[in-house]
C-alpha atoms as a PDB file:
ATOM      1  CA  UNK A   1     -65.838 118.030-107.480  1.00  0.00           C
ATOM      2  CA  UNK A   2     -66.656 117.728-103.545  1.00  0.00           C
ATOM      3  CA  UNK A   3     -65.080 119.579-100.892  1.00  0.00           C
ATOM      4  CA  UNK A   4     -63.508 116.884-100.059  1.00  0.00           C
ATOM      5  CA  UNK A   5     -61.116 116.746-102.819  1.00  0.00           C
ATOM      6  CA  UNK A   6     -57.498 116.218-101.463  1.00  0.00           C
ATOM      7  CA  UNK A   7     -55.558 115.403-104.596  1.00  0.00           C
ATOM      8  CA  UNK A   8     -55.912 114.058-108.243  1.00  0.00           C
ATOM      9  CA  UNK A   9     -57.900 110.502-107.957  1.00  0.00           C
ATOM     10  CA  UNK A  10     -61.051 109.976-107.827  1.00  0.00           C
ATOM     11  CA  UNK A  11     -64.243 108.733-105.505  1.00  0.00           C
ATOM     12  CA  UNK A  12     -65.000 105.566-107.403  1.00  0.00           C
ATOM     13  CA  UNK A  13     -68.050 103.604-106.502  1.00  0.00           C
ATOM     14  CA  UNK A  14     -66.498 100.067-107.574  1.00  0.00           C
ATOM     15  CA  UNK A  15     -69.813  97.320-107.709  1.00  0.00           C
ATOM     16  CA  UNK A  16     -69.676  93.942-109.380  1.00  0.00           C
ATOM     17  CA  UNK A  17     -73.711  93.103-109.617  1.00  0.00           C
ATOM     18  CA  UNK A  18     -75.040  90.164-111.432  1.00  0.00           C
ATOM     19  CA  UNK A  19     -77.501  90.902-114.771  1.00  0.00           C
ATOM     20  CA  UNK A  20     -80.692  91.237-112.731  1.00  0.00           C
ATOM     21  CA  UNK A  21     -78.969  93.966-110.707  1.00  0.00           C
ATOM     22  CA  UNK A  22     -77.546  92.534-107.391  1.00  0.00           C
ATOM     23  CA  UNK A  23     -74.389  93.307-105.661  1.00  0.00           C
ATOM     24  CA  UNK A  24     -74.759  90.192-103.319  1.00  0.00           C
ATOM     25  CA  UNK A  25     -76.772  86.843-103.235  1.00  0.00           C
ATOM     26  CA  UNK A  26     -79.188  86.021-100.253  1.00  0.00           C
ATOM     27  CA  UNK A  27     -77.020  86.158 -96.757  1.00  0.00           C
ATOM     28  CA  UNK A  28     -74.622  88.640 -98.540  1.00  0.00           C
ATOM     29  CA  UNK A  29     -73.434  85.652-100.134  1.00  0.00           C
ATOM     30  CA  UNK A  30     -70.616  87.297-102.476  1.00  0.00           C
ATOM     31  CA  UNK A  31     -68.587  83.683-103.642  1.00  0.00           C
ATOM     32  CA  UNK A  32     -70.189  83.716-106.769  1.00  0.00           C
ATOM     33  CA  UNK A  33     -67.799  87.061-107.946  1.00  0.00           C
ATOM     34  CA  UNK A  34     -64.743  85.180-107.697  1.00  0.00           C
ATOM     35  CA  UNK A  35     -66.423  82.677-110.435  1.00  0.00           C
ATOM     36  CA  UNK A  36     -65.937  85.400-113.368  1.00  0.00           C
ATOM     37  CA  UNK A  37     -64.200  88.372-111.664  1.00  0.00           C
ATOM     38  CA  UNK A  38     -60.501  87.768-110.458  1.00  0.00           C
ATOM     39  CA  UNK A  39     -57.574  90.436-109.800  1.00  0.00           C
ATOM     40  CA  UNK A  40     -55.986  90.563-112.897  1.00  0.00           C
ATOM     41  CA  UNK A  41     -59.496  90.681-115.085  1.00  0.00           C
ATOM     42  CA  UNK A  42     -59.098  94.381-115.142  1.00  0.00           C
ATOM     43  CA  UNK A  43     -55.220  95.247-113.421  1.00  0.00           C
ATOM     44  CA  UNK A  44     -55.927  98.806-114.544  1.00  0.00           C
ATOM     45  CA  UNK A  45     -58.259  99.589-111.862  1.00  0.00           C
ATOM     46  CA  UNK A  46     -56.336  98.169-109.192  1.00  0.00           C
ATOM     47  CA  UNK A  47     -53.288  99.568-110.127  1.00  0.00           C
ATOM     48  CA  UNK A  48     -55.073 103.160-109.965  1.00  0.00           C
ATOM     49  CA  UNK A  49     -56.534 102.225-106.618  1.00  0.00           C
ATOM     50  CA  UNK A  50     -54.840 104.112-103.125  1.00  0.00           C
ATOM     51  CA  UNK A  51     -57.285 103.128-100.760  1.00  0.00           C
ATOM     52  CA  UNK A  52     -60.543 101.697-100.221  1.00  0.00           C
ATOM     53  CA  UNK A  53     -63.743 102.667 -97.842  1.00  0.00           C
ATOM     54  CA  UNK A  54     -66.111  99.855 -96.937  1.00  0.00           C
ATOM     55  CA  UNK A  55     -69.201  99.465 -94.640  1.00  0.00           C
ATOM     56  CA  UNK A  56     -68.686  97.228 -91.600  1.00  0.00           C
ATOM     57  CA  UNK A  57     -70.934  94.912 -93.599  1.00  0.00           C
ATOM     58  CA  UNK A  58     -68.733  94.563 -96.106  1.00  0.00           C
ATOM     59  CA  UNK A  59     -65.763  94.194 -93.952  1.00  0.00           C
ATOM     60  CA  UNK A  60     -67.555  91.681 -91.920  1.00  0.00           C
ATOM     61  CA  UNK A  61     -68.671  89.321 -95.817  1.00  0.00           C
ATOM     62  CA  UNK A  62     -64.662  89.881 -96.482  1.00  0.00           C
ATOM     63  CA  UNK A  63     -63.270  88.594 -93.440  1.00  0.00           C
ATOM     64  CA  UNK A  64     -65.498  86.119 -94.022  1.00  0.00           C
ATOM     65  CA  UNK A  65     -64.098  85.349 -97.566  1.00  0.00           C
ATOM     66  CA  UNK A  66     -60.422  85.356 -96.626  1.00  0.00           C
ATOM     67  CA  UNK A  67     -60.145  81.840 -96.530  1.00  0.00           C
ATOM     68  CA  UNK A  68     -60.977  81.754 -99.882  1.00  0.00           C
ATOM     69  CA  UNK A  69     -57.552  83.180-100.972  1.00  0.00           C
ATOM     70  CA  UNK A  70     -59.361  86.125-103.355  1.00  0.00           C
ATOM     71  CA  UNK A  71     -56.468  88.951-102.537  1.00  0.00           C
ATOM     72  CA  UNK A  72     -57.364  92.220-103.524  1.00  0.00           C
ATOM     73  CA  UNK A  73     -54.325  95.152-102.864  1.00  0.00           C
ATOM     74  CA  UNK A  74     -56.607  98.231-103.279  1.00  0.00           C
ATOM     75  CA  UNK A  75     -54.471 100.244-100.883  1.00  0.00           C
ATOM     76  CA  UNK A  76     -54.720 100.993 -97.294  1.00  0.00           C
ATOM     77  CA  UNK A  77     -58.300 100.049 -96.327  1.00  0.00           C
ATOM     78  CA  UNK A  78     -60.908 101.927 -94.289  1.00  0.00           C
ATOM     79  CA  UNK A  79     -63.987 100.785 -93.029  1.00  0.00           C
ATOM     80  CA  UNK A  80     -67.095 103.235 -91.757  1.00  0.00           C
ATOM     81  CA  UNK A  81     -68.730 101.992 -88.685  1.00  0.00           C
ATOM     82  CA  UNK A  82     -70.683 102.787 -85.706  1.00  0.00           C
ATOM     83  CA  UNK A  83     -68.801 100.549 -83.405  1.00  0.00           C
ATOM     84  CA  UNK A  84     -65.177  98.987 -84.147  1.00  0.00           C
ATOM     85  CA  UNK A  85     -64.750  95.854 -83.051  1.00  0.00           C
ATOM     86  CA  UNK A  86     -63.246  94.462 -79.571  1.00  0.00           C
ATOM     87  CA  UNK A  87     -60.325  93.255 -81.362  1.00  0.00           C
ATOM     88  CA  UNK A  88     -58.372  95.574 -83.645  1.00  0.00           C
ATOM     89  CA  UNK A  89     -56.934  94.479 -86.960  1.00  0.00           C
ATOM     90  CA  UNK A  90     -53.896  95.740 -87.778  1.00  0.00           C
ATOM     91  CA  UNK A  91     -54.405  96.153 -91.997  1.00  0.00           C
ATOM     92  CA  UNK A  92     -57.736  98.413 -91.794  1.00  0.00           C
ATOM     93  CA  UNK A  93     -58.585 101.794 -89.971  1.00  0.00           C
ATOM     94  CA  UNK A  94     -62.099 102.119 -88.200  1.00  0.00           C
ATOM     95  CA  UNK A  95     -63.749 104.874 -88.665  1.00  0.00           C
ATOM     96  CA  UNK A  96     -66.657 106.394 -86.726  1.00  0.00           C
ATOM     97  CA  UNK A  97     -67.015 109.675 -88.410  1.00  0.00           C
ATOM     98  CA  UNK A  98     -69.576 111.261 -90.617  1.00  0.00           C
ATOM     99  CA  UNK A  99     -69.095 110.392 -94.343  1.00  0.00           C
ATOM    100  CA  UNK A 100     -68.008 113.056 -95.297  1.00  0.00           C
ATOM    101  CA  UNK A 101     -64.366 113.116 -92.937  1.00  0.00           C
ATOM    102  CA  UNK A 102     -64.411 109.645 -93.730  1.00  0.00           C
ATOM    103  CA  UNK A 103     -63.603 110.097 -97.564  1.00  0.00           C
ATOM    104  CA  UNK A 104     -61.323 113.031 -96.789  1.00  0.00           C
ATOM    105  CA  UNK A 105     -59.540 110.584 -94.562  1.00  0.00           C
ATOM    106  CA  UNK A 106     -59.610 107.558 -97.066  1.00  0.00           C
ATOM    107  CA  UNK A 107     -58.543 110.054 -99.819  1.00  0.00           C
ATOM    108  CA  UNK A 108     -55.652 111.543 -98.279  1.00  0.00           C
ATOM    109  CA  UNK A 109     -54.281 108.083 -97.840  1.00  0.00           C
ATOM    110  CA  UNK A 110     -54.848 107.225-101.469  1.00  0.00           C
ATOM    111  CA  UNK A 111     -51.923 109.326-102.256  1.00  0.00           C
ATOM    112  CA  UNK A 112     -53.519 110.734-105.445  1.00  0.00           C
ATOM    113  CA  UNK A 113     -54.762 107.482-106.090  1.00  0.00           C
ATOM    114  CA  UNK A 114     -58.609 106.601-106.728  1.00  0.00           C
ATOM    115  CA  UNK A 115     -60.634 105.920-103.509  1.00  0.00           C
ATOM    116  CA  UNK A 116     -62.456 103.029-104.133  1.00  0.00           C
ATOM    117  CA  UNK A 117     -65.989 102.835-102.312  1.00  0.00           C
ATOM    118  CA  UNK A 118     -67.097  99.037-101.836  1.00  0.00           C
ATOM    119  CA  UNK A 119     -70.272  98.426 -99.912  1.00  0.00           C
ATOM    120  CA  UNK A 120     -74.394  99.161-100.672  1.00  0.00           C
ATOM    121  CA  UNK A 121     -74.535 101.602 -97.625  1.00  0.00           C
ATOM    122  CA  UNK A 122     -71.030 103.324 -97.824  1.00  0.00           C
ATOM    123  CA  UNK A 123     -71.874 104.067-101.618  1.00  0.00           C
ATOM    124  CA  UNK A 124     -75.307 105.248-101.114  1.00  0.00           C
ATOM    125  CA  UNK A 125     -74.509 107.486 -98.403  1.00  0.00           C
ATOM    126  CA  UNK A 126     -71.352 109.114-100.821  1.00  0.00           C
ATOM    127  CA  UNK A 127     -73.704 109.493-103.615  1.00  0.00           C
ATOM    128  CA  UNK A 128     -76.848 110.814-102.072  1.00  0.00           C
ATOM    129  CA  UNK A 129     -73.777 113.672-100.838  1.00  0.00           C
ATOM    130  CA  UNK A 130     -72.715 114.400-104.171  1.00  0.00           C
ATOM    131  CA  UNK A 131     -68.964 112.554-103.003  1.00  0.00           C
ATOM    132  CA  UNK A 132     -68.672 110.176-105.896  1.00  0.00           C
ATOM    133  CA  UNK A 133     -67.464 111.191-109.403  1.00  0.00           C
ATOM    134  CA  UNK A 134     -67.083 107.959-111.087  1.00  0.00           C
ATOM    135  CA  UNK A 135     -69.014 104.251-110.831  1.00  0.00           C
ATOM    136  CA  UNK A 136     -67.767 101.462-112.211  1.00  0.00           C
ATOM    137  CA  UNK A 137     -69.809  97.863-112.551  1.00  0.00           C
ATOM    138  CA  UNK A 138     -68.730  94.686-113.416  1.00  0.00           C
ATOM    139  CA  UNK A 139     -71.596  93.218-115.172  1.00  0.00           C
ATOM    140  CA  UNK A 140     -71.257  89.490-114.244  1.00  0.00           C
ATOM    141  CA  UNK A 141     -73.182  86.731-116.369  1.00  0.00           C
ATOM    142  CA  UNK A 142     -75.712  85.060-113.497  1.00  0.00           C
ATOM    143  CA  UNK A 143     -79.009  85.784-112.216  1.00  0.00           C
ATOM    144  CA  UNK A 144     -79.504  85.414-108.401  1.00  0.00           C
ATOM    145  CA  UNK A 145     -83.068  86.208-108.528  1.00  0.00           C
ATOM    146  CA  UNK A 146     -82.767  87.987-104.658  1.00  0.00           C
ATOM    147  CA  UNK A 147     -80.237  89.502-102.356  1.00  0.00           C
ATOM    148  CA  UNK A 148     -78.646  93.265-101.668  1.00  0.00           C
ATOM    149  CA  UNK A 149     -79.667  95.252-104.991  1.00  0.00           C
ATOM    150  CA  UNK A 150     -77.101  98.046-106.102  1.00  0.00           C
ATOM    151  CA  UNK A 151     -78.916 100.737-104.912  1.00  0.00           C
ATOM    152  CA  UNK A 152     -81.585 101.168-101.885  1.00  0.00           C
ATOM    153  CA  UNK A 153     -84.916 102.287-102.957  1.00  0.00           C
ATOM    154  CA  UNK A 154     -84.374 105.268-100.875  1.00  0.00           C
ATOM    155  CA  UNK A 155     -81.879 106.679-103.029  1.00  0.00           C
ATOM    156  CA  UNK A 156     -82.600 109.815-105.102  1.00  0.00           C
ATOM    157  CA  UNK A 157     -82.275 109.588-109.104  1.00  0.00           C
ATOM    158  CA  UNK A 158     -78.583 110.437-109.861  1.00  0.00           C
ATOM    159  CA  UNK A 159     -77.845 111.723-113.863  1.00  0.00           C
ATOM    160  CA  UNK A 160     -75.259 109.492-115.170  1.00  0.00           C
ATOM    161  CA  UNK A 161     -72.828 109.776-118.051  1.00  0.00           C
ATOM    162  CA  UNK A 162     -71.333 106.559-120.092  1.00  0.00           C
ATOM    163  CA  UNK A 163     -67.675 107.386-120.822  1.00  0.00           C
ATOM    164  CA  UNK A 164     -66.195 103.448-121.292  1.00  0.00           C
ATOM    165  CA  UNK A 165     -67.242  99.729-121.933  1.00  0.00           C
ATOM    166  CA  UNK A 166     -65.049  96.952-121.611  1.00  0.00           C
ATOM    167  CA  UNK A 167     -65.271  92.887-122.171  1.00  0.00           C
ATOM    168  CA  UNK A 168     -62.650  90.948-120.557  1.00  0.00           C
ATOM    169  CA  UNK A 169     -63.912  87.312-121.188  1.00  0.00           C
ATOM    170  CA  UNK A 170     -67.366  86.826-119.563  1.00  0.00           C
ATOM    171  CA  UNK A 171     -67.495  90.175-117.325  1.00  0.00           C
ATOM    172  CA  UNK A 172     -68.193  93.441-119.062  1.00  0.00           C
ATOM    173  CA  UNK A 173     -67.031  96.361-117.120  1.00  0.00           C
ATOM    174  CA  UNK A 174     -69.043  99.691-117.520  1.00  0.00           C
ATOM    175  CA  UNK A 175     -67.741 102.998-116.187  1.00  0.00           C
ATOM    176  CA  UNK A 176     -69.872 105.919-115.621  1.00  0.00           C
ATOM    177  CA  UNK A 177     -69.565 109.799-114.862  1.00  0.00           C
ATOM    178  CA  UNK A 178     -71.583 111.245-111.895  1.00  0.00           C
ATOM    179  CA  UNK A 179     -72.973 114.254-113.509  1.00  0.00           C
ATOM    180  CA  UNK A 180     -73.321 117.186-110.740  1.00  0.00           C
END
């Protein structure tokens, strides 16, 4: 466990990725989740959610998707970034810390909840910092053939251990240990 730890949950790396291993289609395009994947596929994770930490990327492809009516109550969101914006939004904290105070943060706000990590860059700066214990993927059935892959290629091998599988309809949700 990091240094970080501030209660019970965990620092869950939450992806849905299509089979030929992308998180999001060509301009971030992330509609086609909402095809398979919907809020009450797997209520278990959500329910064991307390907060979230996203990228400003991925807060930017949300906002984005709002209009879409895809509600997803993961807890009091967070969201890493260099600059806030001009205008603030009253359900998310900005952050412009280092990763590491960011997860604290996030964490103690989960309320001994799991802090869910959503975003390529987010998750691959927690892992390459040994911050993440679990990952969970939603294996979705489409190929998008290009877009952002799971992981950068700049990312270090990280030792993983299968602990669950689980079909609900078309997705298939995979759960892995972070070994340290």
């Amino acid at each position: 466990m990091s240094d970080v730890s501030t209660g019970t949950g965990k620092v869950v790396v939450n992806r849905a990725m299509s089979l030929d291993g992308f998180i999001a289609g060509p301009g971030h395009a992330m509609d086609w989740i909402f095809e398979y994947l919907t809020a009450d596929t797997f209520p278990e994770v959500m329910a064991a959610t307390g907060a979230m930490l996203v990228g400003r990327g991925t807060y930017e492809v949300a906002k984005r998707m709002a209009d879409q009516d895809t509600p997803y109550d993961g807890g009091g969101q967070f969201v890493l970034t260099h600059e806030p914006p001009d205008e603030p939004d009253p359900t998310v904290t900005f952050l412009t810390c280092d990763i590491e105070e960011a997860v604290a943060t996030a964490r103690s706000a989960a309320g001994g909840k799991n802090l869910e990590i959503l975003g390529a860059d987010v998750a691959a700066q927690c892992l390459q910092r040994g911050l993440v214990d679990e990952i969970l993927v939603y294996v979705l059935p489409v190929l998008l053939g290009d877009g952002v892959r799971f992981s950068p290629p700049s990312l270090d091998r990280i030792d993983l251990e299968p602990f669950s599988n689980t079909q609900s309809g078309a997705v298939t949700m995979l759960r892995f240990h972070v070994r340290k």
